[in-house]
Protein backbone atom coordinates (compact mmCIF):
# COMPACT_ATOMS: atom_id res chain seq x y z
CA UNK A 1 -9.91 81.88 110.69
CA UNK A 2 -10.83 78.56 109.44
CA UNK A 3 -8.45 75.66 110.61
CA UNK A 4 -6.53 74.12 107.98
CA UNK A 5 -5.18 70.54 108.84
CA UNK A 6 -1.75 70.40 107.80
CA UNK A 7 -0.36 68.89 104.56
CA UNK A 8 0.39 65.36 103.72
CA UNK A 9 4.15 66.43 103.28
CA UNK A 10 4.16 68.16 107.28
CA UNK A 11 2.38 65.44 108.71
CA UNK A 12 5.16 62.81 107.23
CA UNK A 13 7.95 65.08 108.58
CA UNK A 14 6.16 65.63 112.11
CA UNK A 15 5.53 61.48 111.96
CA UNK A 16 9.25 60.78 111.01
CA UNK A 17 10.65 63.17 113.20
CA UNK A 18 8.82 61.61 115.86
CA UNK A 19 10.28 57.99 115.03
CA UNK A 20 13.40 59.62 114.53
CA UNK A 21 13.04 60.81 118.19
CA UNK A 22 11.60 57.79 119.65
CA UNK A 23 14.39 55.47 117.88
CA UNK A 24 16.75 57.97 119.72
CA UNK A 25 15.31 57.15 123.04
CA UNK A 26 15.54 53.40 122.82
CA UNK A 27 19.10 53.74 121.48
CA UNK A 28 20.27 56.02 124.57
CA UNK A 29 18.30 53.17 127.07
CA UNK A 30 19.92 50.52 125.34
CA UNK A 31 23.50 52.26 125.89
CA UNK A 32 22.20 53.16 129.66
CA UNK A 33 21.19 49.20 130.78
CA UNK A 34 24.84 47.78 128.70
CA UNK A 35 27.00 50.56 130.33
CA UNK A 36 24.64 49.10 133.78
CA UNK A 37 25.12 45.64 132.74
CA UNK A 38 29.08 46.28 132.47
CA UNK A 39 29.01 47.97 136.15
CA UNK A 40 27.35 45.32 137.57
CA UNK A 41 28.98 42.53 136.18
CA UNK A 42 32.42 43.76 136.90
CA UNK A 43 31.63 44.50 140.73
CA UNK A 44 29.39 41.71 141.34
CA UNK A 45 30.33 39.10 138.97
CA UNK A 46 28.27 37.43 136.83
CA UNK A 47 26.53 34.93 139.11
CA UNK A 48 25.74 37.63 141.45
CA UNK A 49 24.17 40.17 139.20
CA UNK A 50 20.48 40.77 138.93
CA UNK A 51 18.43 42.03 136.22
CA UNK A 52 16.74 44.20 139.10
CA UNK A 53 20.38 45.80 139.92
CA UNK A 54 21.06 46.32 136.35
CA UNK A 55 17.50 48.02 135.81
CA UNK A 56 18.26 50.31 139.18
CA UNK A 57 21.43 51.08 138.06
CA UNK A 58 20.23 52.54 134.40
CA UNK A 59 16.95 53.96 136.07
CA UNK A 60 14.77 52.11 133.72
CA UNK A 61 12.08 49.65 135.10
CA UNK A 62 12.80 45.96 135.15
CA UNK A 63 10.64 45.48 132.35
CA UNK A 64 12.57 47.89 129.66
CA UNK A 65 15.29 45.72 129.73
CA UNK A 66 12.90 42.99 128.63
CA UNK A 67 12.48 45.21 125.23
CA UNK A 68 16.16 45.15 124.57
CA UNK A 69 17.39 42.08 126.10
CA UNK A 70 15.43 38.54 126.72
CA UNK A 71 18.04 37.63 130.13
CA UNK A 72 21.46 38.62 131.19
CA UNK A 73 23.15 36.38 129.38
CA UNK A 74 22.30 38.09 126.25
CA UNK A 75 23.43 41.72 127.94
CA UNK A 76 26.91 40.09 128.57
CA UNK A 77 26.89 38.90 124.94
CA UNK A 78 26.25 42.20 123.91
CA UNK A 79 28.99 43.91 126.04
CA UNK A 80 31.34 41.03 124.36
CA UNK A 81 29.96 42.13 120.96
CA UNK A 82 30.60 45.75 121.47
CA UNK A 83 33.48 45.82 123.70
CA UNK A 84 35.98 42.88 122.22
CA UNK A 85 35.04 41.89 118.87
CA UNK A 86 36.13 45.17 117.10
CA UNK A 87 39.41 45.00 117.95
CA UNK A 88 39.94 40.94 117.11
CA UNK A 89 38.06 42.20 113.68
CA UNK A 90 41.33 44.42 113.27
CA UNK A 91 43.49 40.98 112.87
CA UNK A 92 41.76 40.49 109.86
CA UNK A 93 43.41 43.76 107.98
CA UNK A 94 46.66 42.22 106.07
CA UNK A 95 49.48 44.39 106.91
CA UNK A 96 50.58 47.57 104.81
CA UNK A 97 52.73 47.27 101.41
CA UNK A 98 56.13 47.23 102.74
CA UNK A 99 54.90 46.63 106.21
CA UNK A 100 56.12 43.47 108.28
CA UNK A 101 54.12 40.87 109.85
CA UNK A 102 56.09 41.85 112.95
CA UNK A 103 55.04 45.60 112.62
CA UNK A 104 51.25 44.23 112.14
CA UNK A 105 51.14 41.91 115.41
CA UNK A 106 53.42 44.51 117.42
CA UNK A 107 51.26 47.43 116.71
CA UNK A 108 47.96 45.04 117.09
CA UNK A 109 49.33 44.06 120.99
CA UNK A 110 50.30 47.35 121.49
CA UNK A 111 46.60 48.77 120.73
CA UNK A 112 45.73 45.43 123.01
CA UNK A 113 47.94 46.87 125.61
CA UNK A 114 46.36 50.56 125.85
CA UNK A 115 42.49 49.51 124.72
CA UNK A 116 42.41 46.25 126.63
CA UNK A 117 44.82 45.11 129.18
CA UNK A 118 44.91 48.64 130.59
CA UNK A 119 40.74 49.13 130.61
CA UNK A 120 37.95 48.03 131.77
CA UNK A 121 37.50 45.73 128.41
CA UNK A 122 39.95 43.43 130.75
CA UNK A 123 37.58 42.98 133.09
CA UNK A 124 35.36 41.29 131.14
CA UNK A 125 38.20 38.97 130.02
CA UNK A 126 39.11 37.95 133.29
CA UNK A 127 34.99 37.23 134.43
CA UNK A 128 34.71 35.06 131.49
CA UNK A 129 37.92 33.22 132.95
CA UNK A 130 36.96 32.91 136.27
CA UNK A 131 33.24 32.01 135.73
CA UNK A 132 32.76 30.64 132.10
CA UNK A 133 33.20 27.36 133.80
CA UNK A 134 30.25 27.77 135.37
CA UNK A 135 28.10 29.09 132.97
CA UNK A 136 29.52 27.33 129.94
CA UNK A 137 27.34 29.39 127.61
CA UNK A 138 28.95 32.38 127.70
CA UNK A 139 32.59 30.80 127.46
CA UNK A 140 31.00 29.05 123.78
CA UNK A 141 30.24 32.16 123.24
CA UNK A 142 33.44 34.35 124.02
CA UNK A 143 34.92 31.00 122.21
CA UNK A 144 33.04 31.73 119.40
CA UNK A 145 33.40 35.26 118.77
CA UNK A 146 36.53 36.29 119.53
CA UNK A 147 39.01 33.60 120.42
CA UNK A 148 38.35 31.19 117.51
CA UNK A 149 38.21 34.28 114.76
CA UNK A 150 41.37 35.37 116.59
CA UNK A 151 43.25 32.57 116.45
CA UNK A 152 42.22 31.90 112.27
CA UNK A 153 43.33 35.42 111.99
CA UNK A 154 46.57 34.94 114.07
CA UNK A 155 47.15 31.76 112.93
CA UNK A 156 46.85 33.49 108.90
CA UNK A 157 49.47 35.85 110.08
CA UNK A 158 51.90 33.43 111.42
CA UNK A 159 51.65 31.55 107.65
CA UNK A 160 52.20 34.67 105.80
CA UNK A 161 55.10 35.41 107.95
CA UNK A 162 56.72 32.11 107.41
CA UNK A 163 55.96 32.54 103.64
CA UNK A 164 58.14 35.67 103.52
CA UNK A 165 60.47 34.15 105.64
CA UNK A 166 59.85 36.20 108.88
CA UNK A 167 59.55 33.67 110.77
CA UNK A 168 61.79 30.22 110.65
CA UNK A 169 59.72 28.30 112.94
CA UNK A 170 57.14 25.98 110.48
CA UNK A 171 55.36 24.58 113.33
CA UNK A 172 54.26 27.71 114.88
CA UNK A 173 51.74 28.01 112.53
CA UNK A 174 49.68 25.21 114.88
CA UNK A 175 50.18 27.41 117.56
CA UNK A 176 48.96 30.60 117.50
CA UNK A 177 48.17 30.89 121.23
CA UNK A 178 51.75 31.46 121.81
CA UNK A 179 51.87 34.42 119.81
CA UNK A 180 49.52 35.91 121.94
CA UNK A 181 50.25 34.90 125.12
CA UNK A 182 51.95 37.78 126.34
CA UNK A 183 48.51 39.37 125.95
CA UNK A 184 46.67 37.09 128.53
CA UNK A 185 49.40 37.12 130.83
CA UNK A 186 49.52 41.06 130.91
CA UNK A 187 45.55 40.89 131.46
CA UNK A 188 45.93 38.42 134.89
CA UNK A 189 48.82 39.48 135.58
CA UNK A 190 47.63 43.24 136.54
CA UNK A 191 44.91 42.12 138.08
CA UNK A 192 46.44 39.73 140.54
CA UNK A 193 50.16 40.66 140.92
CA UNK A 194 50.59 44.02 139.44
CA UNK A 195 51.10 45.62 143.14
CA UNK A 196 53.84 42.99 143.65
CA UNK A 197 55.72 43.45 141.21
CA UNK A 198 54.69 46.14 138.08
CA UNK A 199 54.89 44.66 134.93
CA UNK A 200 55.85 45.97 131.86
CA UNK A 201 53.53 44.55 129.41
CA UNK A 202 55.25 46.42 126.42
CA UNK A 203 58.96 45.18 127.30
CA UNK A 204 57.72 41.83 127.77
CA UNK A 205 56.04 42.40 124.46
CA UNK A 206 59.40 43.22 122.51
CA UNK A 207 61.22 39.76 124.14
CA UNK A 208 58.76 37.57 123.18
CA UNK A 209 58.93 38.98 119.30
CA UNK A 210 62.78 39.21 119.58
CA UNK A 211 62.17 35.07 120.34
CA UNK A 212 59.67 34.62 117.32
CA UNK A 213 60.74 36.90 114.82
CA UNK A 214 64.57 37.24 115.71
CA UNK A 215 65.90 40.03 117.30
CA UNK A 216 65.87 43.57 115.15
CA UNK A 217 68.69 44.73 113.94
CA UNK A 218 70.09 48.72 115.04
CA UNK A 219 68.63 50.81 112.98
């Protein structure tokens, strides 16, 4: 039987399917060297880690990383990306009809609470504080991405709430750090007293609203 070269039509499947494939593989070594990149940074720091460790770690050669990634600063930028952006991107949502501002920022630090004081997303947030003042690139950059767009969302939050009258205090509105400060201080605080004395994040949560908002009434 003669061969017959296949059609036009199976040779464009066969090709996409293989691109298809091949744009699989990248995207699982990409995953493999960030979830490396996040190991490595959180036991060894950021200073410490090497590009070699990271490559062992994902077992991809050094140079694969080079097709995803031009240095480790842009890894950590991607782990900051992926990790901690979505959730400040969540502050942008305006609360429900009917809903409070409270409701909005209690369930947002709640959600903080479980998906990043209580994870490994913390981790990041604490080697950013204890070495972006040594690499000032990635603290512009953490800066950049998530505290600045947090704070414009926060800050948005705080106006509407004074608007409706959920808040009495005008000048707040300049300082949105102290609405989330009982964030931060549940982040450092399990990671350097927590087996001193436990704290809980959500109680401490509820006083510090009870101080901004007023305290809720019994239902």
């Amino acid at each position: 039987m003669a061969y017959s070269p296949p059609s036009n039509k199976r040779r464009g499947r066969a090709a996409g399917g293989s691109a298809a494939s091949r744009a699989d593989r990248a995207a699982e070594r990409r995953a493999a060297i960030v979830q490396a990149a996040m190991d490595e940074f959180i036991a060894r720091g950021f200073a410490a880690t090497r590009l070699d460790d990271i490559a062992r770690r994902a077992g991809v050669a050094k140079g694969t990383i080079y097709l995803h990634f031009k240095d480790k600063e842009s890894m950590f930028e991607e782990l900051i990306r992926t990790a901690i952006v979505p959730f400040v991107s969540r502050l942008t949502t305006p609360p429900a009809p009917g809903g409070s501002v409270r409701d909005m920022v209690e369930a947002l630090a709640k959600m903080f609470l479980q998906e990043v004081a209580g994870t490994r997303r913390a981790d990041l947030v604490r080697l950013i504080i204890a070495e972006g003042p040594r690499f000032p690139a990635i603290a512009d950059f953490y800066y950049r991405e998530v505290v600045s767009r947090g704070l414009a969302a926060m800050r948005a939050l705080i106006q509407l709430a004074i608007t409706r009258g959920e808040i009495r205090e005008p000048n707040l509105v300049a300082y949105p750090q102290l609405m989330i400060a009982p964030m931060m201080v549940a982040v450092l605080w399990k990671s350097l007293f927590e087996r001193h004395a436990p704290l809980d994040a959500e109680a401490m949560l509820q006083t510090h609203l009870d101080l901004i908002f007023g305290a809720r009434r019994p239902q």
